[in-house]
Every structure is written in C-alpha cells, then in structure tokens.
Protein backbone atom coordinates (compact mmCIF):
# COMPACT_ATOMS: atom_id res chain seq x y z
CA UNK A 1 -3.44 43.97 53.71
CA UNK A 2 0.09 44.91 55.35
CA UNK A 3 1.46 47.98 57.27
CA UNK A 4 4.72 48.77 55.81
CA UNK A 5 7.40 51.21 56.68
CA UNK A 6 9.08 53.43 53.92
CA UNK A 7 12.43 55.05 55.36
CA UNK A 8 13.90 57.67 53.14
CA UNK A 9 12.42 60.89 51.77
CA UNK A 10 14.36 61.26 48.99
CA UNK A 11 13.32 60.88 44.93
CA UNK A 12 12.47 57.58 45.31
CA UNK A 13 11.05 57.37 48.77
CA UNK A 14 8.54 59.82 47.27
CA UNK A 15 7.64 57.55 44.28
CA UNK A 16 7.16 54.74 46.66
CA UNK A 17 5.25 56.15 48.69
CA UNK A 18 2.93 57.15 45.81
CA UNK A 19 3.05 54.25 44.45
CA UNK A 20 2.33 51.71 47.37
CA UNK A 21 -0.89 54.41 48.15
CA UNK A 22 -2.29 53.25 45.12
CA UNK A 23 -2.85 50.03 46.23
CA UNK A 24 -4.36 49.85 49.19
CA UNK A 25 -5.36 46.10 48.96
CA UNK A 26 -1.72 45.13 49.84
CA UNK A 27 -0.75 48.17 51.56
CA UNK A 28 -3.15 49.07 53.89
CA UNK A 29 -1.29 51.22 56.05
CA UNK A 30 2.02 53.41 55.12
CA UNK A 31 4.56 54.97 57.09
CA UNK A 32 7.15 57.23 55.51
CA UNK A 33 10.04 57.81 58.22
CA UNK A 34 13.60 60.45 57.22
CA UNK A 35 15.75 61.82 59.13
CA UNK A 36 14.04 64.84 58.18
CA UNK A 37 9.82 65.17 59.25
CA UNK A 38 9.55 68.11 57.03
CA UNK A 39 10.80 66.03 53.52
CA UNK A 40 8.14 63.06 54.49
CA UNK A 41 5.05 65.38 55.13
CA UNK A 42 5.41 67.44 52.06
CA UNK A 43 5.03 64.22 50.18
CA UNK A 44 2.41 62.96 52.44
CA UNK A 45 0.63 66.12 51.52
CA UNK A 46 1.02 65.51 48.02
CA UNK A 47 -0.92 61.73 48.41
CA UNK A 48 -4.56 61.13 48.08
CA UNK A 49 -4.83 59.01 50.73
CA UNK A 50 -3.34 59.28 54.52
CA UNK A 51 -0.35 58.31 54.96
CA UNK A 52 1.69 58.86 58.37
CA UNK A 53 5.47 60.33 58.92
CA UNK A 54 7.98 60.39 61.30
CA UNK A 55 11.45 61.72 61.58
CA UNK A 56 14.26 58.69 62.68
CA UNK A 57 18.23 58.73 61.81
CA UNK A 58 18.71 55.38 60.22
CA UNK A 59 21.87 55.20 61.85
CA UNK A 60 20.59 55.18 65.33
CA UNK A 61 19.94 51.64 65.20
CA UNK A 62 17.82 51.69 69.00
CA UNK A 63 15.58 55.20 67.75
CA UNK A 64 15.16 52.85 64.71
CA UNK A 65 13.89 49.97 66.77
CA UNK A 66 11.97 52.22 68.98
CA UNK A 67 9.97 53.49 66.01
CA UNK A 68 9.27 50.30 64.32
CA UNK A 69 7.87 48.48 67.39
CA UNK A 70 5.62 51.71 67.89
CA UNK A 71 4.43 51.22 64.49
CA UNK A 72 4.60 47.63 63.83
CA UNK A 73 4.83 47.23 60.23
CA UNK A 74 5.18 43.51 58.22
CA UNK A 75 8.06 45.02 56.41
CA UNK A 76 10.51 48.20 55.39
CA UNK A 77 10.73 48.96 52.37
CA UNK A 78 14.77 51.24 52.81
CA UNK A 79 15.30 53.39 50.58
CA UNK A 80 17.66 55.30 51.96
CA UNK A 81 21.63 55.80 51.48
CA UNK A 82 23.45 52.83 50.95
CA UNK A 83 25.57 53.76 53.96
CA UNK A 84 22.79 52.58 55.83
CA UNK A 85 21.53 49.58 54.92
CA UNK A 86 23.23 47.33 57.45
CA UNK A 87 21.89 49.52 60.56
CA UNK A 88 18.63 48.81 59.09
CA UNK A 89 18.98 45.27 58.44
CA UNK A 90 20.24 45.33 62.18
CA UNK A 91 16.96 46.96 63.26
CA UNK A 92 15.08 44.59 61.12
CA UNK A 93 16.64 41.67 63.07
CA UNK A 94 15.65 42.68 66.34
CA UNK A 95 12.52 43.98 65.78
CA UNK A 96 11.39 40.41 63.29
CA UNK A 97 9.74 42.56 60.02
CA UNK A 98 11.00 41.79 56.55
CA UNK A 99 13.34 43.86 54.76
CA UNK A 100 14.18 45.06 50.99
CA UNK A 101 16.30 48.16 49.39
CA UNK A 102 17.32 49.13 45.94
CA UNK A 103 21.12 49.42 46.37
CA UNK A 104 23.64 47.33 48.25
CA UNK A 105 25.37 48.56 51.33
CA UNK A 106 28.45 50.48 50.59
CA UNK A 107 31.41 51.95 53.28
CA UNK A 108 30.89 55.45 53.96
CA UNK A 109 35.00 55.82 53.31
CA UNK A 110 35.56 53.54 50.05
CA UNK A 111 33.84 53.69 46.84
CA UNK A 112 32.85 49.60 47.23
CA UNK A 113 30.36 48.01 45.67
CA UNK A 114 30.09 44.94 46.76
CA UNK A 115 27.20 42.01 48.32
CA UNK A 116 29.06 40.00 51.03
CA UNK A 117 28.70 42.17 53.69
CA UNK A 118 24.43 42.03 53.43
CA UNK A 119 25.02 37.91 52.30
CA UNK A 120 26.62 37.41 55.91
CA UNK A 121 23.52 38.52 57.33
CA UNK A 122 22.01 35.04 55.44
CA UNK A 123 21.78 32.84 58.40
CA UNK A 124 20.72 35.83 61.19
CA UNK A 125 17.38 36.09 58.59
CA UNK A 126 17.35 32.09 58.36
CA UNK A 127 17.08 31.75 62.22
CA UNK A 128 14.75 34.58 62.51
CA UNK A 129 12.07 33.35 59.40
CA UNK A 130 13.01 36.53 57.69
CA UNK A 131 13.22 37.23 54.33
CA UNK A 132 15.56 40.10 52.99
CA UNK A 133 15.19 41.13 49.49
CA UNK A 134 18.03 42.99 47.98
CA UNK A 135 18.56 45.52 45.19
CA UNK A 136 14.67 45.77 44.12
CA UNK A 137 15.16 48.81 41.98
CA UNK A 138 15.80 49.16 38.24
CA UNK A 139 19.74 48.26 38.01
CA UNK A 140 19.75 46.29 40.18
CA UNK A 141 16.41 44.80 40.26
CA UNK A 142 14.59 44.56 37.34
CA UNK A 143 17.70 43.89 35.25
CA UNK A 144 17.79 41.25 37.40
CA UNK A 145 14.05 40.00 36.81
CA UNK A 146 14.34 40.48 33.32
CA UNK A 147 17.52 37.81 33.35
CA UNK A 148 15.44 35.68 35.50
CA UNK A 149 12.46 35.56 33.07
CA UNK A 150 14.94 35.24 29.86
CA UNK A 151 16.39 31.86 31.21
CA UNK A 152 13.13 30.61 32.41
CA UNK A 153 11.34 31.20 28.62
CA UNK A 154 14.18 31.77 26.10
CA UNK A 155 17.56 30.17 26.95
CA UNK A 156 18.46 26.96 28.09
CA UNK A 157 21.67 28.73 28.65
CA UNK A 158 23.00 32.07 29.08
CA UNK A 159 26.58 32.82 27.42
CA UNK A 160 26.54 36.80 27.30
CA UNK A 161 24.37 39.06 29.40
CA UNK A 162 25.03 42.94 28.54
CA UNK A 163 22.97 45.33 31.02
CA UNK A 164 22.69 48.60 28.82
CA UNK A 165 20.96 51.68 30.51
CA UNK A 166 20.51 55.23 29.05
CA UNK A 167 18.73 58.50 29.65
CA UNK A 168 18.02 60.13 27.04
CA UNK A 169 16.32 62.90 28.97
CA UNK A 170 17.50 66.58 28.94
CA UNK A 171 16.86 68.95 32.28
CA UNK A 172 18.54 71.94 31.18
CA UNK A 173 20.75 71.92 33.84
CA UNK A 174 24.42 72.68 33.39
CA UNK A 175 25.34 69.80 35.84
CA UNK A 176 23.39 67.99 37.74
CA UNK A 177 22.59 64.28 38.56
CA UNK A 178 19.68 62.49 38.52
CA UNK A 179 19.51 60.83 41.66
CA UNK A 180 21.67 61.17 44.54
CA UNK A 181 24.98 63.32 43.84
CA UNK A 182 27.12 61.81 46.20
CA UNK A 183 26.16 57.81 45.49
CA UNK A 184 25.85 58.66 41.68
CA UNK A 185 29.69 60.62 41.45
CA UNK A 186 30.80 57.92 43.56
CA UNK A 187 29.29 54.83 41.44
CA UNK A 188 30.68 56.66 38.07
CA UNK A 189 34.49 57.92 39.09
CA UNK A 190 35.68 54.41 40.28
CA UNK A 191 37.12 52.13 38.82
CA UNK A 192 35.08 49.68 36.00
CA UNK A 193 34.96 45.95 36.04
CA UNK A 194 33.14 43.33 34.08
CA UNK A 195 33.39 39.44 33.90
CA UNK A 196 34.96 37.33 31.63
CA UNK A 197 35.53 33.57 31.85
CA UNK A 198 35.48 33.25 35.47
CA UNK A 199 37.45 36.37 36.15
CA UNK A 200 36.83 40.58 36.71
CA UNK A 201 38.33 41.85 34.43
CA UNK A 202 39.03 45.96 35.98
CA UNK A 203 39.18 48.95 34.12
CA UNK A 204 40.00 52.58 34.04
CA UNK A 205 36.74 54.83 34.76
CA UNK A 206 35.11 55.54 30.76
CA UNK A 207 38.01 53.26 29.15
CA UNK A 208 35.64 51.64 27.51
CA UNK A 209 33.18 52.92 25.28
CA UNK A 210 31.13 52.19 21.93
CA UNK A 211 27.94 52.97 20.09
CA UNK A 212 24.28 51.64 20.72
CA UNK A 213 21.18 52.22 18.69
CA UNK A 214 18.23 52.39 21.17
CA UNK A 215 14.94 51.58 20.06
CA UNK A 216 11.48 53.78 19.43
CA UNK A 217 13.30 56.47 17.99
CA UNK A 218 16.12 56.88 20.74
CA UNK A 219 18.78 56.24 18.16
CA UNK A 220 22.63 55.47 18.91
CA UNK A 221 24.09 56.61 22.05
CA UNK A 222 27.78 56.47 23.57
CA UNK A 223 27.53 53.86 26.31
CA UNK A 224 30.37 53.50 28.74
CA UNK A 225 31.03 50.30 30.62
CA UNK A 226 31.11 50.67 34.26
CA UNK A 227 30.54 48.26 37.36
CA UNK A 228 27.45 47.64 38.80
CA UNK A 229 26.89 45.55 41.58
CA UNK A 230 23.94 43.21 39.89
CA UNK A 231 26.68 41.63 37.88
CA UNK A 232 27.74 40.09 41.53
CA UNK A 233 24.90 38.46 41.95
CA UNK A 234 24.08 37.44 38.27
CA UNK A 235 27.33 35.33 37.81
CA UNK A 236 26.96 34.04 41.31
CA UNK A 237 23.37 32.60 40.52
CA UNK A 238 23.93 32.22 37.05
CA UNK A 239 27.39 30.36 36.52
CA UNK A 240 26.71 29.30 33.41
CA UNK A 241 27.51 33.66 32.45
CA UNK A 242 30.65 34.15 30.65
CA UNK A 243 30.83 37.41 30.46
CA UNK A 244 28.35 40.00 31.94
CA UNK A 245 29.12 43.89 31.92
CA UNK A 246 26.94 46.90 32.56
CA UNK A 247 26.71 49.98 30.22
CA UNK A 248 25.47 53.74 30.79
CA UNK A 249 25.31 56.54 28.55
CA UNK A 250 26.66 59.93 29.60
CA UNK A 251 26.71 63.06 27.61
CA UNK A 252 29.55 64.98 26.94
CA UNK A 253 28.63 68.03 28.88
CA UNK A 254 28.53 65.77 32.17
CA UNK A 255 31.54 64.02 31.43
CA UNK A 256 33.22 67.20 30.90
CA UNK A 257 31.82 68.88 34.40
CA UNK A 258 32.91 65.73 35.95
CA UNK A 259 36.36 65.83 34.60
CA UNK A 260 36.88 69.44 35.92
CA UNK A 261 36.01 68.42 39.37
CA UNK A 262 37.86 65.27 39.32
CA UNK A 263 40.80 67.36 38.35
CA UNK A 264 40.06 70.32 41.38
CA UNK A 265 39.41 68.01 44.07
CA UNK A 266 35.55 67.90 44.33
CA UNK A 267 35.06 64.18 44.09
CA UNK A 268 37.00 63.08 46.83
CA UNK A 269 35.51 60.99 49.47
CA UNK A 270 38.37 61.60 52.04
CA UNK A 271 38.10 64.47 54.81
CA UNK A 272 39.83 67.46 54.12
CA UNK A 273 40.41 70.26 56.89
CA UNK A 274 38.31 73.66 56.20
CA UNK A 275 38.72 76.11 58.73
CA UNK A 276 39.92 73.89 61.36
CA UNK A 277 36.94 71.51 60.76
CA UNK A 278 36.97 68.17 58.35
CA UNK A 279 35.06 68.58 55.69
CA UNK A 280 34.21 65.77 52.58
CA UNK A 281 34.58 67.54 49.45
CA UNK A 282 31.97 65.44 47.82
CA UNK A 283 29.59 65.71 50.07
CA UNK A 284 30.18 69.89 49.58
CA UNK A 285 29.32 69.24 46.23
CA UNK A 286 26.31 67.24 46.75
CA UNK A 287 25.14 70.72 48.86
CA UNK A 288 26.02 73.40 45.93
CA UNK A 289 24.30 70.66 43.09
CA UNK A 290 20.50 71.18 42.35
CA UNK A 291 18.52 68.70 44.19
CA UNK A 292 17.54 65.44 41.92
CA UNK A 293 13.74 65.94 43.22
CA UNK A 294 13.74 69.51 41.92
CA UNK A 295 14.50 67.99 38.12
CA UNK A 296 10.97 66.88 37.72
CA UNK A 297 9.27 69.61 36.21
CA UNK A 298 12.18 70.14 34.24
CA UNK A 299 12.80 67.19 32.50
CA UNK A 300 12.14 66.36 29.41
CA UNK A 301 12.76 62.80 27.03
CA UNK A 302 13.14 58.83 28.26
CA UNK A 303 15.01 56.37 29.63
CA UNK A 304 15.65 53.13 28.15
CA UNK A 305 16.86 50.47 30.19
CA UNK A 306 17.42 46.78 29.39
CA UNK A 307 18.93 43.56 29.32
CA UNK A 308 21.13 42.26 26.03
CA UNK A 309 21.40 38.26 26.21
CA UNK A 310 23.52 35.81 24.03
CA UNK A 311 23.07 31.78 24.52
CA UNK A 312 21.38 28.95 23.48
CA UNK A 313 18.26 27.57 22.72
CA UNK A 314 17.41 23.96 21.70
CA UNK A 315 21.12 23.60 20.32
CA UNK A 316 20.84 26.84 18.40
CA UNK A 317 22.55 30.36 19.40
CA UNK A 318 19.75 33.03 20.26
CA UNK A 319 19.88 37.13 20.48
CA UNK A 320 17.36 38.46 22.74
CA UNK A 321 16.52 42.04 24.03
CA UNK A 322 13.89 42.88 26.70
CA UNK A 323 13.51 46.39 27.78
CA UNK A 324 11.28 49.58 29.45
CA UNK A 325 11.11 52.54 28.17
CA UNK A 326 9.92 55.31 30.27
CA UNK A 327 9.00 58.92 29.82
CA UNK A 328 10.09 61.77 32.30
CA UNK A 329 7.20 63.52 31.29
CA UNK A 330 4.55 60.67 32.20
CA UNK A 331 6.14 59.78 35.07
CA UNK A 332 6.22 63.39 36.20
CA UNK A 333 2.42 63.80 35.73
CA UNK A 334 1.53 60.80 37.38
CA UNK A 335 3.69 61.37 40.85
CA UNK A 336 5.66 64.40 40.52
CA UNK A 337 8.89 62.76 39.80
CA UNK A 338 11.39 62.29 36.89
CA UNK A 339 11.93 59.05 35.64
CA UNK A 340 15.22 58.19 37.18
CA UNK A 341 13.21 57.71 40.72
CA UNK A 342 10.25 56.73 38.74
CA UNK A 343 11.86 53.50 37.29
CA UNK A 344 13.57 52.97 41.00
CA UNK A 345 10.47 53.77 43.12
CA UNK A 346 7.98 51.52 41.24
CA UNK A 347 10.46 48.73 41.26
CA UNK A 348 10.58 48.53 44.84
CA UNK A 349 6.68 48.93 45.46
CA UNK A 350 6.22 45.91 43.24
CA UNK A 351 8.91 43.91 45.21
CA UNK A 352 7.48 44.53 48.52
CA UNK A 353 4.19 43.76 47.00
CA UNK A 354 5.90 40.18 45.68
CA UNK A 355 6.91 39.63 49.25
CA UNK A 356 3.48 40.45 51.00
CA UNK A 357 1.13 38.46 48.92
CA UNK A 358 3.43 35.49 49.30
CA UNK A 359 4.86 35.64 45.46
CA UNK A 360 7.92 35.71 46.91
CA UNK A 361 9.03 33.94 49.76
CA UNK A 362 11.55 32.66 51.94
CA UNK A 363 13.73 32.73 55.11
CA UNK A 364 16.98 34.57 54.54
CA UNK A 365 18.90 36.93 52.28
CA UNK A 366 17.71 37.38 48.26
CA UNK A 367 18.68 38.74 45.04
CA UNK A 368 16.00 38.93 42.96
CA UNK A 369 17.07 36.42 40.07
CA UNK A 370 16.26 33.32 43.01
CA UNK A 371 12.50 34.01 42.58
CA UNK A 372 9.41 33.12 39.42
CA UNK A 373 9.94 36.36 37.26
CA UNK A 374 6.62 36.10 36.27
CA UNK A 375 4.57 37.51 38.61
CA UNK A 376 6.91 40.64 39.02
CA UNK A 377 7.55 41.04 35.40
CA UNK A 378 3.30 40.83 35.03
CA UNK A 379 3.03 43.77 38.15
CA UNK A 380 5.55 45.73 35.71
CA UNK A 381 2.99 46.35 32.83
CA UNK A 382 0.35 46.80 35.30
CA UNK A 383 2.06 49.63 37.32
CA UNK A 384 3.77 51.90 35.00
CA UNK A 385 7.31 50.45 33.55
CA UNK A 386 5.89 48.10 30.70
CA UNK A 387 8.59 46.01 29.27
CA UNK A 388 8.81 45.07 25.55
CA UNK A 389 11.19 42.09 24.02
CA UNK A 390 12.70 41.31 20.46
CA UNK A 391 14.73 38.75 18.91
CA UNK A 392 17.81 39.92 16.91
C-alpha cells in the first residue's frame, strides 16, 4: 500500500485518479495536485472513495518540493504538460520519490520531440536509487509494452515495427481535439519522420498517407505517418528495427480546419504582439476550442490502437498484430471520460502500479520496452484496455 501523488487535472489526470481509487491495495492514499484546486476537487467529488487535492504550479520547482514533503508520497504519477516534466523530475530529485509521465518533455518554444533531455537525468536517478519511468501512456507506452511482449513470445527478431493508431469516434464537434489542443496541434503540424536502415528519414506534415482496414468492424481508414517519440526509444533498445514509423488517422473535416488555421496564423507557437502585449496564437486557440474533458458525453465510436510487426521466427518470416480496442461509450460510463484519456489514464495507473509492487524496478531513467511485458500486458485485460493478437 503506497501514497502517490497525481499532478495534473486534466482528461487524463481525471482517469487516473479514478482509476488508481479502484485499487486501494496498491494505492492506499491519493493526492491529485493542478495548478488549479477547483479542476482537482470536482473530480475528487466525482470518486467513491476520498481522495485529497491541492493546488501547486509545476513550474515552481520549491512550491513543488514544499508540497511533496508535506505529503510524502512513494511516487508521482505527472501527468501534466510536457513543458513540465523536467521541473518535476527536478522536484522528484530532491525530494527522493519515484517518478513516471505519459509524454516526453518538450521546449515550450520548439515543436521537439525528443528523449535526451529526460535520459541525462539517468545517472542523478542512479545516485539517488530512483527509478523514472517514461512515456507510460498508450503511444508511448503500451505500444511500447506490446513490442516488448512480441519479441519476448513471437520474434527472435524484429525487422518492421508499424505503430498504427485510429479513432474512429465521432463528437459532433466541428473542430475539436481530443486531448490537449495545444500539445495535439503541435505533435500533428510538424514535421514527420520515421526510420529506415539506421537513418530518419523526415517528411512533410500528411506527405504520407495510405489505407488500413481495422478490425471488429472498423473497416479501412486513411492513416497518415507522423513522428512519435516511442520510435526513439524503440530503435534505441531494439537495434535489430529497420524501419519503425507511427501512423494516425485523421478525418477530412479536421484536416481541413487545421489547414485553414495553418494558413491564418493560428498554429504558431511564436509570440505575437496584441495590443501591446505578446500573445501565442496557439495557445489563443487552445482558449476558443471546446475543452477535451467536455467531449465525454458526446462521443460516440472506438479507438483502435496497435502495434504491426514484421521479423523472424525460427528461420521463418512472421506477420503479427496485437491491439486494444476501446469504446468511448464504455469508457465514458465507467469514469466520465472519452476514450482518448481513457486509453492514456489507465496506462499510467497500471505503470505506477508495476513500479509499486516491485514488477518493475530499478535505479535510473526507463522506457518501458527495458521491463517483463507480462505482468503489465496481464494488468491490461484486468483494468479496462484488453488487448487481442493475430497472425497474418
């Protein structure tokens, strides 16, 4: 039994906190800290069980520090912006509790996705008997888990790893995004890149595009190849990978929206002076767009999100897809959320959980493909994101 922290009240800070109330044998005591009180108690409110809040800035690295030695949790469990993770980490450091997130760190002023910064932090956790676990989410995270568990009981090598995600689910919207606005715009208007041979290979934003059938009824979808920062981490762990590339589907009505405000300005990440003040035009936009938490009760359909893998097994070339489907609608009904946050929020509840039962352990900074698979792909099926797999 383990006190944790949970900082960010957010979509997914709200499924985690759900979801680490429901078990109550490894987390015994729950904190949910925002920069905001308000946000964390109406989701407090909303759990069966007691749960306490607290309002901290994450980037006030001593009020961070001052918080966590008043409530002394094991661990924290960040699931805030991106921005942010390294002023966590910090406080993490100086206070001695474990840490994990869901997305690497990324520059407030460049669209960067990218590990080394949080890997320099390797030998600070070393000396400290730390363990940092990074990118326990969906993608990354379970992508990750599900590459993990493919080499360990289908490949005796990996040649081709193709990360495919799509939501199929429809909130009526005329544009929104389904988690944060800002990180999501950001993540889908830079540049692509995928690796090939030892190489990134970059492209144009959407140059690249084809058809996939998704299974139980889905049917095809345009995916787009993008970057995502688990392929970092795959190739570096797994250098026997050829060439790995991520995939997302988009509709055309987003790409469209996005398009016009690309073309107007409204992406940009760069100040812009408004009335003799600086103002970030994306960050504007992230104000006028509807709120990804108020998309629950509106959305309707699935996600499917999974793992394509070409190699080898006993001298014969093997096809193999493992993936989770999961319903807005369930996921909704269970915690109040739609699955985008769902199949983040669960991800990181079962990673903590990996790291506080001693699944998972270690002094220094992870990705999740350097630990057993097993465990975390058995805590998958148990806790609401059951995975299926097929040979092709």
């Amino acid at each position: 039994m383990s006190r944790v922290m949970i900082i960010g009240a957010g979509g997914v800070g709200h499924v985690v906190a759900h979801k680490c109330a429901q078990v109550p044998e490894v987390f015994s005591d729950i904190m949910l800290a925002s920069r905001t009180k308000s946000k964390c108690d109406a989701i407090a409110a909303g759990i069966r069980r007691p749960i306490q809040t607290a309002q901290v800035d994450a980037d006030n690295v001593p009020e961070l520090v001052s918080l966590i030695r008043s409530y002394k949790p094991e661990m924290i469990i960040n699931v805030a912006l991106p921005y942010q993770d390294l002023h966590i980490m910090d406080a993490c450091l100086e206070t001695g509790v474990h840490y994990l997130d869901t997305a690497n760190y990324e520059p407030l002023d460049e669209a960067k996705f990218c590990y080394k910064w949080q890997w320099e932090y390797q030998d600070r956790f070393k000396e400290k008997g730390l363990m940092a676990l990074l990118g326990s989410g969906f993608d990354p995270g379970v992508t990750n888990v599900f590459t993990a568990y493919a080499k360990k009981h289908h490949f005796d090598r990996i040649d081709e790893l193709d990360i495919i995600d799509c939501n199929a689910g429809d909130h009526g919207k005329p544009f929104a995004t389904n988690f944060n606005p800002e990180i999501n715009i950001r993540e889908v208007t830079q540049n692509g890149k995928y690796y090939s041979e030892g190489d990134w290979v970059e492209t144009k934003p959407m140059e690249f595009f084809k058809t996939f059938d998704f299974p139980e009824g889905i049917g095809p979808k345009k995916i787009f190849l993008l970057y995502h920062e688990e392929l970092e981490s795959l190739v570096h762990h797994l250098p026997e990978i050829k060439k790995a590339r991520f995939w997302m589907t988009f509709s055309d009505n987003y790409l469209n929206h996005l398009k016009v405000l690309e073309n107007v300005g409204l992406t940009r990440i760069d100040p812009v002076k408004y009335n003799g003040q600086d103002i970030v035009p994306l960050q504007f936009l992230k104000a006028l767009l509807p709120d990804p938490a108020s998309l629950g009760p509106l959305t309707q359909g699935r996600t499917c999100i999974g793992c394509l893998i070409r190699g080898v097994k006993d001298g014969k070339e093997k096809n193999y897809y493992v993936y989770n489907i999961c319903s807005h609608e369930e996921a909704y009904t269970e915690v109040g959320s739609q699955a985008i946050s769902y199949t983040t929020g669960v991800p990181a509840m079962i990673g903590a959980m990996m790291m506080l039962t001693g699944k998972w352990k270690g002094a220094g900074v992870f990705n999740m493909e350097q630990f057993d698979p097993d465990p975390f792909m058995e805590k998958l099926n148990i806790h609401g994101l059951p995975w299926k797999e097929t040979i092709l």
